[in-house]
N, C-alpha and C. Protein backbone atom coordinates (compact mmCIF):
# COMPACT_ATOMS: atom_id res chain seq x y z
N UNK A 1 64.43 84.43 109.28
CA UNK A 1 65.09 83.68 108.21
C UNK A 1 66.07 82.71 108.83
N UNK A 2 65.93 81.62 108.26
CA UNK A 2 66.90 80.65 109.00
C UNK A 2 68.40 80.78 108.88
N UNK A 3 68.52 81.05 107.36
CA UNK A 3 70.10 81.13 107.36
C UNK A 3 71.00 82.61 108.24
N UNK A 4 69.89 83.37 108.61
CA UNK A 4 70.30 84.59 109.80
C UNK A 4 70.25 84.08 110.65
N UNK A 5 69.67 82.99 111.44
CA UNK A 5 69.72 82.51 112.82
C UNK A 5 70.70 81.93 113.00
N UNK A 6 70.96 81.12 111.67
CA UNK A 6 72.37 80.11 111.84
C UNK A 6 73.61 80.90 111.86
N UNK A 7 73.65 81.97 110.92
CA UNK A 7 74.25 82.78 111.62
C UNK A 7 74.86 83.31 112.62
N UNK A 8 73.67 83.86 113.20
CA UNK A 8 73.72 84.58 114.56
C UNK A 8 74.35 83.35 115.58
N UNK A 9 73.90 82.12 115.26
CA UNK A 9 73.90 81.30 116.37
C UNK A 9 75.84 80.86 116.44
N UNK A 10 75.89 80.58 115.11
CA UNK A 10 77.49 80.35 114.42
C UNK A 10 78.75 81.55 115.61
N UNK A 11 78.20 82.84 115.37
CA UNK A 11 79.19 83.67 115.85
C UNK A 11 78.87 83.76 117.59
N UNK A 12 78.01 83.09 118.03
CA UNK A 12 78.14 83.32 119.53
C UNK A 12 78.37 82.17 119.73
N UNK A 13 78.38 81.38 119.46
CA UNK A 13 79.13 79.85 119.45
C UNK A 13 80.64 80.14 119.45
N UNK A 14 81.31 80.92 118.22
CA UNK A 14 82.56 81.15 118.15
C UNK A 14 83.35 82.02 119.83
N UNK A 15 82.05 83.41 119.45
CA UNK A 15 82.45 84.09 120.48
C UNK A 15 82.79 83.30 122.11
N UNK A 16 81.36 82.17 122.17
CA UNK A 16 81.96 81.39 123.78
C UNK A 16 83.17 80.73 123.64
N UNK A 17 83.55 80.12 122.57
CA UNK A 17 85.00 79.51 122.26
C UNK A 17 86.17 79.99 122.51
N UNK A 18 85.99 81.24 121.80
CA UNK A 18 86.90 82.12 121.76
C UNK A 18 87.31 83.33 123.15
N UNK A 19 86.02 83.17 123.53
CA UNK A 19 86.21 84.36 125.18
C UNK A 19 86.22 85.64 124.49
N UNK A 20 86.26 86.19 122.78
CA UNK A 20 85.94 87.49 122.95
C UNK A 20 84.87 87.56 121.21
N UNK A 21 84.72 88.85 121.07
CA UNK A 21 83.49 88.62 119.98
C UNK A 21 84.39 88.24 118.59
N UNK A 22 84.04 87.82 118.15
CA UNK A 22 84.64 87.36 116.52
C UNK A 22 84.71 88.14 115.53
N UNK A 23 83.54 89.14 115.42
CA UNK A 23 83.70 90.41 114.81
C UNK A 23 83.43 91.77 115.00
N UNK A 24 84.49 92.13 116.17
CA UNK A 24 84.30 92.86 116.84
C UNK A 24 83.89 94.09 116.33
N UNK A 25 83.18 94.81 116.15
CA UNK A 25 83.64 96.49 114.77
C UNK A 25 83.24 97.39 115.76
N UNK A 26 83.88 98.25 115.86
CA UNK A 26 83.49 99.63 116.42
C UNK A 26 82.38 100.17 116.07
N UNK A 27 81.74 100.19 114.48
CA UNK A 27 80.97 100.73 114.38
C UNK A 27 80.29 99.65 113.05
N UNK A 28 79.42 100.50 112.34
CA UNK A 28 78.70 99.56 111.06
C UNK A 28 79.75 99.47 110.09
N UNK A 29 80.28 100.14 110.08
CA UNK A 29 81.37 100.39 108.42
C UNK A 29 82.60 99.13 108.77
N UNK A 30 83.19 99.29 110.14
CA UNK A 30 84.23 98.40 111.17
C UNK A 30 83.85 97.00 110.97
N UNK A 31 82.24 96.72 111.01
CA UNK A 31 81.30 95.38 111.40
C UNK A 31 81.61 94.88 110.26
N UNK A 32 81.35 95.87 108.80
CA UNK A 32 81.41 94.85 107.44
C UNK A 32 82.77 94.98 107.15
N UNK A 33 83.85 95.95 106.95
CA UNK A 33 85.11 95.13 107.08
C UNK A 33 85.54 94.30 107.61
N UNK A 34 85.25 94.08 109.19
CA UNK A 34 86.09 92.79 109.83
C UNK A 34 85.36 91.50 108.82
N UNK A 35 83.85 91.67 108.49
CA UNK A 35 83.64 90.26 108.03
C UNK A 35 83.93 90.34 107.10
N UNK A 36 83.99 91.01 105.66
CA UNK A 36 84.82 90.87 104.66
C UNK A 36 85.85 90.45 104.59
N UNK A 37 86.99 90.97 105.93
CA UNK A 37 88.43 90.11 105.50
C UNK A 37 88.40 88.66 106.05
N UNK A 38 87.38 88.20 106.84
CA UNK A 38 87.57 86.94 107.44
C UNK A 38 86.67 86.48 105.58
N UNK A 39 85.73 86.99 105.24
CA UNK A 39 84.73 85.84 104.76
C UNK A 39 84.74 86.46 103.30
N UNK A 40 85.19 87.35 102.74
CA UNK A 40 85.74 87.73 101.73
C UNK A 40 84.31 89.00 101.47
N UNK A 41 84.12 89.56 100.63
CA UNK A 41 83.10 90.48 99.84
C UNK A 41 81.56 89.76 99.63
N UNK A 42 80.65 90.31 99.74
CA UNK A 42 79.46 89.90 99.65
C UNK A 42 79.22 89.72 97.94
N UNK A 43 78.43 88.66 97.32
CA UNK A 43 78.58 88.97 95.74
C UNK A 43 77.54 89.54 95.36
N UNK A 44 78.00 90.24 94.48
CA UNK A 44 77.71 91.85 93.76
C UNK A 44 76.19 91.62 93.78
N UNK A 45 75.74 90.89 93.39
CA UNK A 45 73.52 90.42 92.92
C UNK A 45 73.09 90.70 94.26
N UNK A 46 73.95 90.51 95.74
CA UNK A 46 73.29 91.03 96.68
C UNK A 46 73.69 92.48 97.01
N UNK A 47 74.56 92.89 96.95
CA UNK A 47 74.98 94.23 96.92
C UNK A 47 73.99 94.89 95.96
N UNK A 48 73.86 94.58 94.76
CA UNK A 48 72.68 95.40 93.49
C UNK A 48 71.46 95.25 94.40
N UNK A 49 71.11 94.66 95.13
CA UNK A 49 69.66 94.24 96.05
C UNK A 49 69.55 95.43 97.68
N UNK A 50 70.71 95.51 97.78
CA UNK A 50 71.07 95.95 99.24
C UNK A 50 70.56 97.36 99.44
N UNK A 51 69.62 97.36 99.67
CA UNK A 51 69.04 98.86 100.99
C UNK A 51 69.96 99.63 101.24
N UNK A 52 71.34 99.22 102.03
CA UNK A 52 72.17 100.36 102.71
C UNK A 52 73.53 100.32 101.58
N UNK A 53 73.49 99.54 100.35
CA UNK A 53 74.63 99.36 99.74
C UNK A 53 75.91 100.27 99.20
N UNK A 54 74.71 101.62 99.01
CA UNK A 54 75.45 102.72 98.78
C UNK A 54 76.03 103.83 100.03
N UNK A 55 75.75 103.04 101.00
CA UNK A 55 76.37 103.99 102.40
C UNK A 55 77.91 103.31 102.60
N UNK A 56 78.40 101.96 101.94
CA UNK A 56 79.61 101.41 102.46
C UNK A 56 79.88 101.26 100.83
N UNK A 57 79.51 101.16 100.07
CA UNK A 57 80.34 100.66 98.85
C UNK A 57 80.13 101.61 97.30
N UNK A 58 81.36 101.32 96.80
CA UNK A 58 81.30 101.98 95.83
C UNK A 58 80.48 101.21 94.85
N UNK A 59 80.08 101.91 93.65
CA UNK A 59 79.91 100.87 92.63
C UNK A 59 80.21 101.63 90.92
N UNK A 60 80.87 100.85 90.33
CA UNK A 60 81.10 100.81 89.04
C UNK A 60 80.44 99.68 88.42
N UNK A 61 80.78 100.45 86.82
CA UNK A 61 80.15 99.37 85.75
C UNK A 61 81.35 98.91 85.20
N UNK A 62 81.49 97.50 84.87
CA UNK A 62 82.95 97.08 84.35
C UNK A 62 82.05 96.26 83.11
N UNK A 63 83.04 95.71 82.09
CA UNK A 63 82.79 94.94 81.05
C UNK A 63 82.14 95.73 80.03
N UNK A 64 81.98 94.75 78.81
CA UNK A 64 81.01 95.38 77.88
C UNK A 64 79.47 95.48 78.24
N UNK A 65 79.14 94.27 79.03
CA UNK A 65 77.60 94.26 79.72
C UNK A 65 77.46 95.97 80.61
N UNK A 66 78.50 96.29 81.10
CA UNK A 66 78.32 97.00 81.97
C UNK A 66 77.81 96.52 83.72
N UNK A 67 78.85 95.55 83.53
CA UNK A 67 77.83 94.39 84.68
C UNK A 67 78.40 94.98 86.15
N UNK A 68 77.81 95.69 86.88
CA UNK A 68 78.11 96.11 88.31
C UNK A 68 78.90 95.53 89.38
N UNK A 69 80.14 96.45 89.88
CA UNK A 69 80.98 95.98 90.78
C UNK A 69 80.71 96.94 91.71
N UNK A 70 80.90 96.00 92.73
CA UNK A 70 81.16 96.88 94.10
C UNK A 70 82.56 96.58 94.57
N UNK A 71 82.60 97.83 95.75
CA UNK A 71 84.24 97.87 96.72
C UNK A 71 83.59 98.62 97.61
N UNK A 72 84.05 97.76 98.93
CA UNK A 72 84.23 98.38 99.97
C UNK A 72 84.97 100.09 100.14
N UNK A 73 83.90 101.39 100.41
CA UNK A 73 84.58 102.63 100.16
C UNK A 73 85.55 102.60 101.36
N UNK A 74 86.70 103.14 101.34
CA UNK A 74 87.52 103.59 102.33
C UNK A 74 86.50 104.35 103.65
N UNK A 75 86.84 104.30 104.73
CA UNK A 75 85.99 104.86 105.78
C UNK A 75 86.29 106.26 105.53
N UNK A 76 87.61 106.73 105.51
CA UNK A 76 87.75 108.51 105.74
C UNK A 76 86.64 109.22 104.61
N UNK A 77 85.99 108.23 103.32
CA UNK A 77 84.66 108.37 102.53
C UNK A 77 83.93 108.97 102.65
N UNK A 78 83.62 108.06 103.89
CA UNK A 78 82.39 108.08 105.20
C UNK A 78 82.53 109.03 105.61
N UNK A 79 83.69 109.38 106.24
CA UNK A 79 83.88 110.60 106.95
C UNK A 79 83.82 112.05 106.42
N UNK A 80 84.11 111.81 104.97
CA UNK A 80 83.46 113.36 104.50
C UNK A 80 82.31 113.28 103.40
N UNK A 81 81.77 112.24 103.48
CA UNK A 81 80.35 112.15 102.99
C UNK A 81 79.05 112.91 104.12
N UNK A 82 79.61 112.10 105.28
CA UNK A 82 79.04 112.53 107.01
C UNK A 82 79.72 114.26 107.22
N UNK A 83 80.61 114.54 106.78
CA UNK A 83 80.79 116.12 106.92
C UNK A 83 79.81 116.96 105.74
N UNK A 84 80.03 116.49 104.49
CA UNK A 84 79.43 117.32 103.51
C UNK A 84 77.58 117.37 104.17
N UNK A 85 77.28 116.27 104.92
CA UNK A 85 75.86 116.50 105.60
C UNK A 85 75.90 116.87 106.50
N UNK A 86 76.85 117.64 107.39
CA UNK A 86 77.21 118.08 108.34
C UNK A 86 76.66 117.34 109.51
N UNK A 87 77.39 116.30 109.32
CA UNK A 87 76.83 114.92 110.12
C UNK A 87 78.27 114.73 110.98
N UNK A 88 78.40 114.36 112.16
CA UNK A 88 79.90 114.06 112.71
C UNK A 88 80.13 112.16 112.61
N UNK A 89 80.83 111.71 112.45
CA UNK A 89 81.91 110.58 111.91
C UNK A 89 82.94 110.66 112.61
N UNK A 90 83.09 109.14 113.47
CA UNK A 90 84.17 109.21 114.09
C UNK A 90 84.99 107.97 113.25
N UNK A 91 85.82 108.04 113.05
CA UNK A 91 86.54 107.10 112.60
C UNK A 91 86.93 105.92 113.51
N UNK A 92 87.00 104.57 113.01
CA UNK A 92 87.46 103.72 113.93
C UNK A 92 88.75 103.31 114.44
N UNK A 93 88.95 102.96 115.10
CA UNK A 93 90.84 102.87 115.99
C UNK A 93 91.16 101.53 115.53
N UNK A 94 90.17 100.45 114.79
CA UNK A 94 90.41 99.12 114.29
C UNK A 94 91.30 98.45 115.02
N UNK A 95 90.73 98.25 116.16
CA UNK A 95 91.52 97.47 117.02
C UNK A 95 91.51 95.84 116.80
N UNK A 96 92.31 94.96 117.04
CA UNK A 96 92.41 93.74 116.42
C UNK A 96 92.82 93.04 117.50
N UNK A 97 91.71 92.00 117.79
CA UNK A 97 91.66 91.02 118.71
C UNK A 97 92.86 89.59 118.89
N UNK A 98 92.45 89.35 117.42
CA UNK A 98 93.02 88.27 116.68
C UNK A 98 94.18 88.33 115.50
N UNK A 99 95.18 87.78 115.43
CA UNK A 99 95.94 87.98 113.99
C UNK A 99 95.49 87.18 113.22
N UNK A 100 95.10 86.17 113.48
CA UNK A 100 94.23 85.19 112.36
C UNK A 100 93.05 85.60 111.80
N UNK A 101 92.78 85.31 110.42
CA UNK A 101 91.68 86.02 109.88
C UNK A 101 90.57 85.24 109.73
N UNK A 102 90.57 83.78 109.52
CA UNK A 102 90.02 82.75 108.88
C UNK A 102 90.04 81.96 110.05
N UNK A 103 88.69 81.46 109.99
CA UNK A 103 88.27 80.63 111.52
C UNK A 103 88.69 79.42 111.56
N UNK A 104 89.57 78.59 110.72
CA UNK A 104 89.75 77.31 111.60
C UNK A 104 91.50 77.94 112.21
N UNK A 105 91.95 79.01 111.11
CA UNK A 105 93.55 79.32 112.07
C UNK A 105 92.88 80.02 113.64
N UNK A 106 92.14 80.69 113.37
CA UNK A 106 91.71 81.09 115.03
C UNK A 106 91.59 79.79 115.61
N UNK A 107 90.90 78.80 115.43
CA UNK A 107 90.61 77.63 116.24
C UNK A 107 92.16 76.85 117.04
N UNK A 108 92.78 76.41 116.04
CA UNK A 108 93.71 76.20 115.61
C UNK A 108 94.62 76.65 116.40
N UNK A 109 94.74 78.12 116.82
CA UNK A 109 95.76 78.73 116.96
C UNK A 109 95.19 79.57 118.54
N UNK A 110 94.28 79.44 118.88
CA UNK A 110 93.41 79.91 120.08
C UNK A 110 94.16 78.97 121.05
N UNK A 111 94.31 79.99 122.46
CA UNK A 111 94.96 79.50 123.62
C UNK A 111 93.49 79.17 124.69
N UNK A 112 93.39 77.92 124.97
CA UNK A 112 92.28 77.78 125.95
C UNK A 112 93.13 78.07 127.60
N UNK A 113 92.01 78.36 128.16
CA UNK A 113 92.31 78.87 129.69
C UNK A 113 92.23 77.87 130.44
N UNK A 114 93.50 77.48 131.06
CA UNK A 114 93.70 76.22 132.16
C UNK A 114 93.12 76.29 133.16
């Protein structure tokens, strides 16, 4: 799919810019938070579509339609969703590369190497 290549191609572009990965995550749950806070929430019609949607997000019905919301579940979730299957879950240390969240303040605000 093209708009996945452009993608893919977008964040290793950033990453050579930048000298480290752009969204760094420890793990899968880590991967879609960091891009959520840079790029905000995925909208809901793809979340209602999504294969793994119910492993990271909650979902309610809001309105009179009953029209479906999602939220990002808290990880410690994860972590005793993965216990009740007696599955082990490590939690992530969310380590943070960058204080900027939004890519032109990274640009912007990025120290190049003399």
């Amino acid at each position: 799919d093209c708009a996945i290549d452009t993608w893919s191609l977008g964040t290793i572009v950033a990453e050579l810019f930048l000298g480290l990965p752009l969204f760094a995550g420890e793990n899968e749950y880590n991967q879609v938070a960091r891009i959520m806070d840079t790029l905000g929430p995925p909208p809901d019609e793809m979340l209602e579509e999504g294969v793994f949607t119910a492993k990271f997000f909650s979902r309610r019905n809001e309105g009179a339609q009953g029209l479906p919301r999602f939220s990002l579940k808290p990880e410690s979730m994860l972590a005793e969703e993965a216990a009740a299957r007696q599955e082990e879950y490590k939690l992530s240390r969310n380590k943070q590369y960058f204080r900027y969240k939004l890519l032109p303040e990274l640009i912007d605000n990025h120290r190049t190497r003399q």
